[in-house]
PDB file of N, CA and C in Angstrom:
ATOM      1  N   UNK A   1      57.186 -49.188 -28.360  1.00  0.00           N
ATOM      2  CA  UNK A   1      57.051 -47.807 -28.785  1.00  0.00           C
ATOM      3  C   UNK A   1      57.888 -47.476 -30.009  1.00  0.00           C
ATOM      4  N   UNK A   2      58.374 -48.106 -30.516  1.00  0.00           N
ATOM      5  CA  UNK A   2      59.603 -48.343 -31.911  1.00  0.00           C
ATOM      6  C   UNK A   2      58.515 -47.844 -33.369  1.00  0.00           C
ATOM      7  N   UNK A   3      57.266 -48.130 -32.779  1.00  0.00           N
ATOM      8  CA  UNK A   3      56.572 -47.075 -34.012  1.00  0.00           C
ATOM      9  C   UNK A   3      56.023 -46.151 -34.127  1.00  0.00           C
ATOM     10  N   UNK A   4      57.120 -45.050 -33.240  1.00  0.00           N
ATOM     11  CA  UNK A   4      56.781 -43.880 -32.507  1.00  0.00           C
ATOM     12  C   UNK A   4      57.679 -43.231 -33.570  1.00  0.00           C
ATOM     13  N   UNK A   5      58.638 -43.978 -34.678  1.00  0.00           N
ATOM     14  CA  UNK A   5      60.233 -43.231 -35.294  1.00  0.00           C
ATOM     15  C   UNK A   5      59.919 -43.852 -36.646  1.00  0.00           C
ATOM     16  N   UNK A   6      59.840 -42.465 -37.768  1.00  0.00           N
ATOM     17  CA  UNK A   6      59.491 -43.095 -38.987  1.00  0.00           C
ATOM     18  C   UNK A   6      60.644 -43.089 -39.608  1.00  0.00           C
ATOM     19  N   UNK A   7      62.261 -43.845 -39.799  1.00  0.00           N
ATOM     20  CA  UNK A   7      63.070 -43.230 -40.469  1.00  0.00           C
ATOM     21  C   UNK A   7      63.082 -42.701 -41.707  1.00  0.00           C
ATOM     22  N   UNK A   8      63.590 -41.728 -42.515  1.00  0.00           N
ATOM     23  CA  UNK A   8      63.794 -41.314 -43.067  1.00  0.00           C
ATOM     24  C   UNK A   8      62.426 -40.388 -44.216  1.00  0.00           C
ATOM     25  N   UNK A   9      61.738 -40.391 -43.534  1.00  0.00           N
ATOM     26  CA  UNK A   9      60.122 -40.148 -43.383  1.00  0.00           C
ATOM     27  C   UNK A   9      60.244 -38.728 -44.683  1.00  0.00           C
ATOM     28  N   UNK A  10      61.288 -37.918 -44.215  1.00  0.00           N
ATOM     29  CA  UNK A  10      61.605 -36.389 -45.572  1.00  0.00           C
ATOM     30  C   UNK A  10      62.605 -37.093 -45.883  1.00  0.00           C
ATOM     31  N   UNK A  11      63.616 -36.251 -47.202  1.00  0.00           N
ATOM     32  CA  UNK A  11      64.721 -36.600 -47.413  1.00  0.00           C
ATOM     33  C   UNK A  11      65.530 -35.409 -45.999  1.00  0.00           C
ATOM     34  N   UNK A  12      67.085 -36.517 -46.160  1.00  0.00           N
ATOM     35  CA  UNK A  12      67.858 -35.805 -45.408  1.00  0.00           C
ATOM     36  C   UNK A  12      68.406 -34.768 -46.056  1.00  0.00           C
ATOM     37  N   UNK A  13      68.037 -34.127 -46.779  1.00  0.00           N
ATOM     38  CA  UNK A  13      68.333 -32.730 -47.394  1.00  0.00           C
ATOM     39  C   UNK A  13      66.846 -31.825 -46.544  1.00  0.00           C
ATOM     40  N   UNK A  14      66.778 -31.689 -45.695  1.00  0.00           N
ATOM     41  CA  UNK A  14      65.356 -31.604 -45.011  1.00  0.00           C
ATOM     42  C   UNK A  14      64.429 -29.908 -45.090  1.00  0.00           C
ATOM     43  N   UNK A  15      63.647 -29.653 -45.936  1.00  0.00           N
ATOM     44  CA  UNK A  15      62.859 -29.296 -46.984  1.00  0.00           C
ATOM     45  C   UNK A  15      61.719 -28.047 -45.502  1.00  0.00           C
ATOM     46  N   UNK A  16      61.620 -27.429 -44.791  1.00  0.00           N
ATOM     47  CA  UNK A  16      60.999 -27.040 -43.862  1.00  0.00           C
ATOM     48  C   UNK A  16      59.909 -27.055 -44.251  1.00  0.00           C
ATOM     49  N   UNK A  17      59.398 -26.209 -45.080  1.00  0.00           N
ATOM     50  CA  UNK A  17      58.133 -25.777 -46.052  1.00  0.00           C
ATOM     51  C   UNK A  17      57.325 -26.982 -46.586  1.00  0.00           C
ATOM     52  N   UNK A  18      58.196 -27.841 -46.963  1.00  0.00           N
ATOM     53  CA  UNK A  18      57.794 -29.562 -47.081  1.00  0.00           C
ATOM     54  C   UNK A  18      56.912 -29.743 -45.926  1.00  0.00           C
ATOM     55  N   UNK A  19      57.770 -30.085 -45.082  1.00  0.00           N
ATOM     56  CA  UNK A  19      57.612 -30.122 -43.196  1.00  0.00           C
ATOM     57  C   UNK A  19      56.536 -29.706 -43.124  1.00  0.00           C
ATOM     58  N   UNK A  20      56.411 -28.386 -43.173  1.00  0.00           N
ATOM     59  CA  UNK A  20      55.332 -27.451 -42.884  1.00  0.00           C
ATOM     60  C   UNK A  20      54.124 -27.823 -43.392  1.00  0.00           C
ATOM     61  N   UNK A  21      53.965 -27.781 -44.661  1.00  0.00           N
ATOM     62  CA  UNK A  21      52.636 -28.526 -45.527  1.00  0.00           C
ATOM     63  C   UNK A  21      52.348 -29.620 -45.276  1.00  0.00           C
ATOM     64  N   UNK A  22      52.664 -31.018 -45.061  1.00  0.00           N
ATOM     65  CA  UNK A  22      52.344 -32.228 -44.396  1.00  0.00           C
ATOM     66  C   UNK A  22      51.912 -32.331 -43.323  1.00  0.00           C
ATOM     67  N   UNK A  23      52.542 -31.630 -42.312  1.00  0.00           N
ATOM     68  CA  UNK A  23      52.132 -31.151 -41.047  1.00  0.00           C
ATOM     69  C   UNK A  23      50.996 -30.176 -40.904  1.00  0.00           C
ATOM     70  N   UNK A  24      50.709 -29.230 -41.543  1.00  0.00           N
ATOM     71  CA  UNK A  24      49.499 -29.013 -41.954  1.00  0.00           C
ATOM     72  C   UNK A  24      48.261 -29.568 -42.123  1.00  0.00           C
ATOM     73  N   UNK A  25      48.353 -30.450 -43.190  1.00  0.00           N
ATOM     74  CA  UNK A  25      47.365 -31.322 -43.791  1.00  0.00           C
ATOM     75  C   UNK A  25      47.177 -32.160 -42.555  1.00  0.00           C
ATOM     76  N   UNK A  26      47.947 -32.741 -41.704  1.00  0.00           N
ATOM     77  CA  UNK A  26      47.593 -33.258 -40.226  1.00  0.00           C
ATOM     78  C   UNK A  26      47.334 -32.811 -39.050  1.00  0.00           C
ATOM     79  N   UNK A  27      47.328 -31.590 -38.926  1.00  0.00           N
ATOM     80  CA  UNK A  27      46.755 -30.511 -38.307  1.00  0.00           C
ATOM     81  C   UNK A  27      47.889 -30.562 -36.914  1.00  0.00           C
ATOM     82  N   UNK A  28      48.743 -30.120 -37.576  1.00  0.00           N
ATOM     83  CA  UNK A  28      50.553 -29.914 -36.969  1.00  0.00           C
ATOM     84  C   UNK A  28      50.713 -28.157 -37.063  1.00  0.00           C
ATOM     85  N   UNK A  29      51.070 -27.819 -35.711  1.00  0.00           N
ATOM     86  CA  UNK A  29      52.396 -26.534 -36.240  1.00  0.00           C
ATOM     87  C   UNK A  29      53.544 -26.960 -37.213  1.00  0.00           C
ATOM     88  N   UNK A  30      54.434 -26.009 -37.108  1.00  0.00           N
ATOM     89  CA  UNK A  30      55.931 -26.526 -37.236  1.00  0.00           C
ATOM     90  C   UNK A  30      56.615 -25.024 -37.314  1.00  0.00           C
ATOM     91  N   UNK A  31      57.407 -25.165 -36.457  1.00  0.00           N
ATOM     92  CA  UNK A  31      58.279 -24.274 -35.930  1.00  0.00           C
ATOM     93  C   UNK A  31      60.212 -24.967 -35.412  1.00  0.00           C
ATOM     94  N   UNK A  32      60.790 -24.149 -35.540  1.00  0.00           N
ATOM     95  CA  UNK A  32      62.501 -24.307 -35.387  1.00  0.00           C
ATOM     96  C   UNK A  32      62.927 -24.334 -34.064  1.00  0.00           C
ATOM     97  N   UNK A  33      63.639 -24.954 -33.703  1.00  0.00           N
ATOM     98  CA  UNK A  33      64.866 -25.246 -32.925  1.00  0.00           C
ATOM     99  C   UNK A  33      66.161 -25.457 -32.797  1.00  0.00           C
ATOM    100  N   UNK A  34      67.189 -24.308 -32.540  1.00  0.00           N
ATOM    101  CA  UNK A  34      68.308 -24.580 -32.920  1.00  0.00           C
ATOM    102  C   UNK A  34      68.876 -24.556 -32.004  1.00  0.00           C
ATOM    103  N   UNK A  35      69.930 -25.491 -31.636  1.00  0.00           N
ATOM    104  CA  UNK A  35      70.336 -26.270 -30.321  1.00  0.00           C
ATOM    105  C   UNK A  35      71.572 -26.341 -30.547  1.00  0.00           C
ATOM    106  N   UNK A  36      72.363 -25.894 -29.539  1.00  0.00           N
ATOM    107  CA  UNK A  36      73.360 -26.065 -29.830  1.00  0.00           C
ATOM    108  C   UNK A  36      74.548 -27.462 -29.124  1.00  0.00           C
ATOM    109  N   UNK A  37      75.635 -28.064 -29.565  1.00  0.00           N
ATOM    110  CA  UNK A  37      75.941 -29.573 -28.732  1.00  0.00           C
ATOM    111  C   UNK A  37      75.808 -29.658 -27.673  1.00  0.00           C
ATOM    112  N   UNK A  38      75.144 -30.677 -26.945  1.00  0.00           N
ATOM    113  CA  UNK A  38      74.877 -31.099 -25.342  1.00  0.00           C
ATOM    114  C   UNK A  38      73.670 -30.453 -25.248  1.00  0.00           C
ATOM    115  N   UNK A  39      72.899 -29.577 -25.692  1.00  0.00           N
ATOM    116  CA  UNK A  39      71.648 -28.789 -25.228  1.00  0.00           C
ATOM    117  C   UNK A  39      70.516 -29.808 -24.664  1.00  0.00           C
ATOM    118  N   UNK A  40      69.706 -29.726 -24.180  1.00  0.00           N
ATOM    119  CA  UNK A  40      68.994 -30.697 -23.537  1.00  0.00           C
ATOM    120  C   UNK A  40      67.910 -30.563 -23.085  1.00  0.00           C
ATOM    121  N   UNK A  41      66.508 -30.826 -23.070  1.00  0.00           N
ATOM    122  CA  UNK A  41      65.208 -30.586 -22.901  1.00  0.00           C
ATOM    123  C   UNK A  41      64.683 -31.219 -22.392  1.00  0.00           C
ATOM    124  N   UNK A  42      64.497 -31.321 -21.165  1.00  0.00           N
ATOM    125  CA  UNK A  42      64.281 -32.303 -20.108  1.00  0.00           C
ATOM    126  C   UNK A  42      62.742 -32.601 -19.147  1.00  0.00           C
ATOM    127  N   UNK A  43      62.065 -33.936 -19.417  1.00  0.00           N
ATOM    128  CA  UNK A  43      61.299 -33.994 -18.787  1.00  0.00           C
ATOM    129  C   UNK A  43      59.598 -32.971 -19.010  1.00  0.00           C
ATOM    130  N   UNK A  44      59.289 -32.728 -20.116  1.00  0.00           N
ATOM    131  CA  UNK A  44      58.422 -32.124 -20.634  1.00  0.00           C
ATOM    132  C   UNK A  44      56.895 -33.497 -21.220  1.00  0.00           C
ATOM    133  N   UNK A  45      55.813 -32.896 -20.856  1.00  0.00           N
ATOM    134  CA  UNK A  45      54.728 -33.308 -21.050  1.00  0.00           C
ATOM    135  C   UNK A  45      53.832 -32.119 -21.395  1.00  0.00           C
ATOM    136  N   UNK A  46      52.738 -32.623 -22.320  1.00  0.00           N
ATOM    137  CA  UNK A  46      52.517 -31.313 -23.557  1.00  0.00           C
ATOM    138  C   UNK A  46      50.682 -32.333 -23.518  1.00  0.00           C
ATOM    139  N   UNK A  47      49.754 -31.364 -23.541  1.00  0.00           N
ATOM    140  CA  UNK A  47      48.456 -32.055 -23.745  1.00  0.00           C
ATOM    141  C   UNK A  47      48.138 -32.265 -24.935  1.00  0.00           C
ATOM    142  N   UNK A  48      48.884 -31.958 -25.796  1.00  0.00           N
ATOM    143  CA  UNK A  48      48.175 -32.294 -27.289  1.00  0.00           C
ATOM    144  C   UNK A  48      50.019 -33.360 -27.630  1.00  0.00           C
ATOM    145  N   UNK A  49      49.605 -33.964 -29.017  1.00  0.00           N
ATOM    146  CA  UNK A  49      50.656 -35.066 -29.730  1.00  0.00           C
ATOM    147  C   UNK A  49      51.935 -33.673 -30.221  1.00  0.00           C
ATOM    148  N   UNK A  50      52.902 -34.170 -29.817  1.00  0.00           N
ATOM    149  CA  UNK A  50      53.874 -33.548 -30.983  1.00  0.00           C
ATOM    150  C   UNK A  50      54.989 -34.301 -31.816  1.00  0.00           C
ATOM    151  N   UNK A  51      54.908 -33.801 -33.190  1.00  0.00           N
ATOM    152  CA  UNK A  51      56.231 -34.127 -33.576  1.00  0.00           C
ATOM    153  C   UNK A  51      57.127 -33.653 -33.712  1.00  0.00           C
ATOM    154  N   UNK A  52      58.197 -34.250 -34.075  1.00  0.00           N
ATOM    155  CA  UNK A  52      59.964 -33.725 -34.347  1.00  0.00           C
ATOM    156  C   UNK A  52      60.574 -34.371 -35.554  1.00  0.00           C
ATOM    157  N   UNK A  53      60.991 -33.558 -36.496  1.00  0.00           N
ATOM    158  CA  UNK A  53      61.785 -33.872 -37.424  1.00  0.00           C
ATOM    159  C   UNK A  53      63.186 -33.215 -37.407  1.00  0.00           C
ATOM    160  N   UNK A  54      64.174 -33.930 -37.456  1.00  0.00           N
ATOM    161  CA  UNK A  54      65.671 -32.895 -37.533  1.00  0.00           C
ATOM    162  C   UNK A  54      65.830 -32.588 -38.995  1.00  0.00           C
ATOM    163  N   UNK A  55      66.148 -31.783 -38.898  1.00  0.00           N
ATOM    164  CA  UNK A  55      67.167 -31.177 -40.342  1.00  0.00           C
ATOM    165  C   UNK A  55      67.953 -30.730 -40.379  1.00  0.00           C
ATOM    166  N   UNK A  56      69.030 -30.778 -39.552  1.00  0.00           N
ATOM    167  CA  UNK A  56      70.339 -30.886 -39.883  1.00  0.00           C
ATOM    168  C   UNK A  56      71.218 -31.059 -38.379  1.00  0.00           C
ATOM    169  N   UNK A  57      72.200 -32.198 -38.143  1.00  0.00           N
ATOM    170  CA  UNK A  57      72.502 -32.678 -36.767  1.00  0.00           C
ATOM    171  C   UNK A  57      72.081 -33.976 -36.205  1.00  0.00           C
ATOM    172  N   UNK A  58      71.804 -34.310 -34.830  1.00  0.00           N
ATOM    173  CA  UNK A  58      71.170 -35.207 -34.753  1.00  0.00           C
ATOM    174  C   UNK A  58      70.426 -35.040 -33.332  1.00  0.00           C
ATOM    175  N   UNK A  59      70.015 -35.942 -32.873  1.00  0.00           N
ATOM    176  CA  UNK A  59      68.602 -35.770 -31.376  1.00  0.00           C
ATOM    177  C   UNK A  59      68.892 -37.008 -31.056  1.00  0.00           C
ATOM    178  N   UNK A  60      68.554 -36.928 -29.889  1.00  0.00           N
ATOM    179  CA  UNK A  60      68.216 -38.390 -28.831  1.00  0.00           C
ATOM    180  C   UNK A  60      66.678 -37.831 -28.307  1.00  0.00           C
ATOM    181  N   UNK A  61      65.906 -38.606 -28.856  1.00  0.00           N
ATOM    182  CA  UNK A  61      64.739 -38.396 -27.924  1.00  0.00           C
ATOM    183  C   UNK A  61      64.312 -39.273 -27.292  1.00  0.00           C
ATOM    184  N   UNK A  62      63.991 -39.272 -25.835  1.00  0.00           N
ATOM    185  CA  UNK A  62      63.549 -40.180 -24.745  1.00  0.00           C
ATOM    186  C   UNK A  62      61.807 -39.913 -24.725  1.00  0.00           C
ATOM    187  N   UNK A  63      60.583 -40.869 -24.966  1.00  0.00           N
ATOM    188  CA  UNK A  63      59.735 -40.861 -24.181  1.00  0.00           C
ATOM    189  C   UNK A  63      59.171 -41.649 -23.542  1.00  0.00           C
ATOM    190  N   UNK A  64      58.594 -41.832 -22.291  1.00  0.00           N
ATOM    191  CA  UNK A  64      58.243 -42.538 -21.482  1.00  0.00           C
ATOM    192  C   UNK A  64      59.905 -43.629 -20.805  1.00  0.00           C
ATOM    193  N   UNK A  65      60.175 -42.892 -21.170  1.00  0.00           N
ATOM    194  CA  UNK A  65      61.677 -43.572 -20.459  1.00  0.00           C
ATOM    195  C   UNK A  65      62.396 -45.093 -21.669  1.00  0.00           C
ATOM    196  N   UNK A  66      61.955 -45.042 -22.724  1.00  0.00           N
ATOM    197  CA  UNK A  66      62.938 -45.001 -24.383  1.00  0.00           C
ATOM    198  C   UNK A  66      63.125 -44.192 -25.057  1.00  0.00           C
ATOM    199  N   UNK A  67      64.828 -44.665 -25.218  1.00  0.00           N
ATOM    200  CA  UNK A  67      65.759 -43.470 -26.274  1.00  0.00           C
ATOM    201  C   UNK A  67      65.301 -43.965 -27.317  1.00  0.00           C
ATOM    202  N   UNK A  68      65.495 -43.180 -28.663  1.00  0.00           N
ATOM    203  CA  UNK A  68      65.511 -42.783 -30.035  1.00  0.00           C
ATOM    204  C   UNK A  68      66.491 -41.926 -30.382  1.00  0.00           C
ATOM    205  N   UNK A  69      67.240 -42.646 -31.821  1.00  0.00           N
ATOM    206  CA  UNK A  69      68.157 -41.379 -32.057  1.00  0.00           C
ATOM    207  C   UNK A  69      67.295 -41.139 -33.260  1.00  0.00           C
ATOM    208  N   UNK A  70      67.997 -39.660 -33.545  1.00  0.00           N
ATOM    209  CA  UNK A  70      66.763 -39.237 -34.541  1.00  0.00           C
ATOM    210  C   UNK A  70      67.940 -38.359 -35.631  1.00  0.00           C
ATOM    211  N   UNK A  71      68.002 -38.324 -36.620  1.00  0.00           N
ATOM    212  CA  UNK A  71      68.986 -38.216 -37.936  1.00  0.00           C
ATOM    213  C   UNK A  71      67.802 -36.969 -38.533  1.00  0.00           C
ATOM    214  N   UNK A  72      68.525 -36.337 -39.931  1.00  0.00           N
ATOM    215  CA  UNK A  72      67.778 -35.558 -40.606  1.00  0.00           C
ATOM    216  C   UNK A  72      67.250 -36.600 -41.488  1.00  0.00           C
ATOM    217  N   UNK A  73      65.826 -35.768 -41.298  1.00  0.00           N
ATOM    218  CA  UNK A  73      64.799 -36.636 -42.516  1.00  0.00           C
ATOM    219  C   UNK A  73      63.814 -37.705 -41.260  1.00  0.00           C
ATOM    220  N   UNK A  74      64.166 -38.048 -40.002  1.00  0.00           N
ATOM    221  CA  UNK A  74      63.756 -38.557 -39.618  1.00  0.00           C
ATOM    222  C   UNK A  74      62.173 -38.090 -38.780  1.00  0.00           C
ATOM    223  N   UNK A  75      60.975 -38.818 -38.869  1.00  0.00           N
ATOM    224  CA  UNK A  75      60.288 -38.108 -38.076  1.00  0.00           C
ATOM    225  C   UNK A  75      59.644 -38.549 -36.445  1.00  0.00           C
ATOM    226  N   UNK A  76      59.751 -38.362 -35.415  1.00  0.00           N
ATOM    227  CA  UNK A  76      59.107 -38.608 -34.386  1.00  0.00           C
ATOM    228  C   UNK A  76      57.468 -38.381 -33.995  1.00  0.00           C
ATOM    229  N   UNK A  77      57.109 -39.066 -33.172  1.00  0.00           N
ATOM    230  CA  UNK A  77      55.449 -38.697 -32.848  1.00  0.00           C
ATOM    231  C   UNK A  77      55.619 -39.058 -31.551  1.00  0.00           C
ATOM    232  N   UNK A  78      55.506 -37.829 -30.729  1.00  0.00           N
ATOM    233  CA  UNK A  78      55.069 -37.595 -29.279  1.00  0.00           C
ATOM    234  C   UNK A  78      53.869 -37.523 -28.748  1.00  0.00           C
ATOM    235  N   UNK A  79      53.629 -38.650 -28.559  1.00  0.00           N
ATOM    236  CA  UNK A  79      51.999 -38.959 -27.871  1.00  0.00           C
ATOM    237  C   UNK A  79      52.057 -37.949 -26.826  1.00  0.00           C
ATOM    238  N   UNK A  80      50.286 -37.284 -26.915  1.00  0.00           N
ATOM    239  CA  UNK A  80      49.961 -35.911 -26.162  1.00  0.00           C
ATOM    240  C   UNK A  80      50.228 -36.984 -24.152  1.00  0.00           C
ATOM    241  N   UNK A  81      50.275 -36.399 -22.995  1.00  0.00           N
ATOM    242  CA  UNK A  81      50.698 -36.659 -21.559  1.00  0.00           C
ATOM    243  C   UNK A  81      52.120 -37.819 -21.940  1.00  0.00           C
ATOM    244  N   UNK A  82      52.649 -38.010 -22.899  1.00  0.00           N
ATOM    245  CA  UNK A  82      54.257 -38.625 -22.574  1.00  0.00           C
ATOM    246  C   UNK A  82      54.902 -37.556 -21.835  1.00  0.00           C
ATOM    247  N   UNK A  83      55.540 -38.194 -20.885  1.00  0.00           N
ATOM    248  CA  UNK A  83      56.984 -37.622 -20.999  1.00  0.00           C
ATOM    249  C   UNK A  83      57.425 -37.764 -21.783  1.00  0.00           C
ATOM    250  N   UNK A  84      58.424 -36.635 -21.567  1.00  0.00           N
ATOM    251  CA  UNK A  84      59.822 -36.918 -22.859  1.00  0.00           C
ATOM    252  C   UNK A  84      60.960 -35.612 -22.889  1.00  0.00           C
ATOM    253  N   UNK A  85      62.128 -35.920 -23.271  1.00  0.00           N
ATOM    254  CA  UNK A  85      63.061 -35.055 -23.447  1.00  0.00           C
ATOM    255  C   UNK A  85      63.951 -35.230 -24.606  1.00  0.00           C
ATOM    256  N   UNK A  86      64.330 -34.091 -24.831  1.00  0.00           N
ATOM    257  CA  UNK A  86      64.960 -34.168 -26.173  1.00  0.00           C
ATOM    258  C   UNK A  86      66.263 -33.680 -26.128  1.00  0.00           C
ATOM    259  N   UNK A  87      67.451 -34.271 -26.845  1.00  0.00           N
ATOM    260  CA  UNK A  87      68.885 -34.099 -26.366  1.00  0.00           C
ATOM    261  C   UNK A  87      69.762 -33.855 -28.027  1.00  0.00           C
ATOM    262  N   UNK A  88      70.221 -32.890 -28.143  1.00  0.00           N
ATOM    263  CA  UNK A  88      70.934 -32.584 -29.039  1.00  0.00           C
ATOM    264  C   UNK A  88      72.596 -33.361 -28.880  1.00  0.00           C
ATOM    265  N   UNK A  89      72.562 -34.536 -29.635  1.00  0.00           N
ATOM    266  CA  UNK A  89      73.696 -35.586 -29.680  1.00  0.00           C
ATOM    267  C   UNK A  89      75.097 -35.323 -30.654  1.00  0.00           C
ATOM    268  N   UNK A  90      74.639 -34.335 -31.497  1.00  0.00           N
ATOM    269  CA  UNK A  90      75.685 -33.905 -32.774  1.00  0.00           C
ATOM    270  C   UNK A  90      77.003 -33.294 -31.960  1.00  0.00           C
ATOM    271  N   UNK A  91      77.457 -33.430 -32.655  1.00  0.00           N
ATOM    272  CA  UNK A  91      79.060 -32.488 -32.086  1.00  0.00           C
ATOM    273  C   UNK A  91      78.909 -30.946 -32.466  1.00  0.00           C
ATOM    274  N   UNK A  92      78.026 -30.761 -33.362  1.00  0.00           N
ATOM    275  CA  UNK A  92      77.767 -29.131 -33.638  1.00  0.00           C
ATOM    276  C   UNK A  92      76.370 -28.870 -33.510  1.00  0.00           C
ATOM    277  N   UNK A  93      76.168 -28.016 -34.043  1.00  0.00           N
ATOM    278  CA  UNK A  93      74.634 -27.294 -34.166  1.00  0.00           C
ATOM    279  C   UNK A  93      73.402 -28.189 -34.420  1.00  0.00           C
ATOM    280  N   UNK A  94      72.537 -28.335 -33.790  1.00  0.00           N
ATOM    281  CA  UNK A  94      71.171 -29.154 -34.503  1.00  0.00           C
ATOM    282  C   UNK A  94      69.745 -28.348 -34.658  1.00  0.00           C
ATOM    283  N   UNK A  95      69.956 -28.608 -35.527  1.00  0.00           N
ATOM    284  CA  UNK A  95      68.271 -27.716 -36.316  1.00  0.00           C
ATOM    285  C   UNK A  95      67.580 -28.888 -36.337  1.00  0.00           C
ATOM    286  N   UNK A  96      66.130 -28.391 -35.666  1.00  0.00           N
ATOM    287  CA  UNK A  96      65.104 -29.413 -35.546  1.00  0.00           C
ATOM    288  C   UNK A  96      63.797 -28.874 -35.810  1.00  0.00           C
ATOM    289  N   UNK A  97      62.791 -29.277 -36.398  1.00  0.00           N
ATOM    290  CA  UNK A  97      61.798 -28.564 -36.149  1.00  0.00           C
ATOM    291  C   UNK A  97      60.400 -29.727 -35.474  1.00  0.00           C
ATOM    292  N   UNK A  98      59.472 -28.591 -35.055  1.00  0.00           N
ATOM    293  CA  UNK A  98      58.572 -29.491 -34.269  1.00  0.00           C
ATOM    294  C   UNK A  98      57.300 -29.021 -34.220  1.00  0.00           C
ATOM    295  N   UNK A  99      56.197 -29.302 -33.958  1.00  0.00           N
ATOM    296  CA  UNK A  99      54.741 -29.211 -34.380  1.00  0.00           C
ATOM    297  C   UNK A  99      54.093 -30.042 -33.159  1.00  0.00           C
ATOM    298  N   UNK A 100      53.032 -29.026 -33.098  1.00  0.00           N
ATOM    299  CA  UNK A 100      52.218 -29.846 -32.143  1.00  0.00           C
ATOM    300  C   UNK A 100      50.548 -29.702 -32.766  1.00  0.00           C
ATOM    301  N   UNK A 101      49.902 -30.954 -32.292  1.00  0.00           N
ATOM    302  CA  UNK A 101      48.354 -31.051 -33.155  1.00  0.00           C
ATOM    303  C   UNK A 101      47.361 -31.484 -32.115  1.00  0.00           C
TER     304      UNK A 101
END
């Protein structure tokens, strides 16, 4: 599942509106998440694919029972019936945003 994590996929200066338009053109939302350290999202399954890009902080995302750490700029793809949970790993604040298609 290791080609589930595109690193560095935006720059880590991470661009939302960028985000937004690419995700678009792939027929993505994209909407914010701001999490604060330890926050944690546990055990979620979604009928359509989603992704996750951070922009600023960092993520652990688990699906199907493998971790991923996930950096700004990085992008994830959450196959639609995975499990999965998502874990804010930074010592401060993590801004993430995410889209579903």
């Amino acid at each position: 599942m290791s080609d589930l994590v595109v690193k560095g996929k935006f720059s880590a200066s991470v661009d939302r509106a960028r985000v937004a338009r690419d995700w678009e053109e792939r027929g993505y939302s994209c909407d914010l998440f701001v999490d604060p350290p330890g926050r944690e999202w546990n055990n979620f399954v979604h009928s359509t694919n989603e992704l996750v890009t951070v922009a600023e902080g960092k993520l652990e995302v688990t699906i199907a029972g493998e971790r991923h750490a996930a950096a700004p700029g990085d992008e994830i793809f959450i196959p639609k019936n995975a499990r999965h949970s998502v874990k804010n790993i930074h010592s401060g604040t993590t801004r993430w945003l995410y889209g579903y298609g």
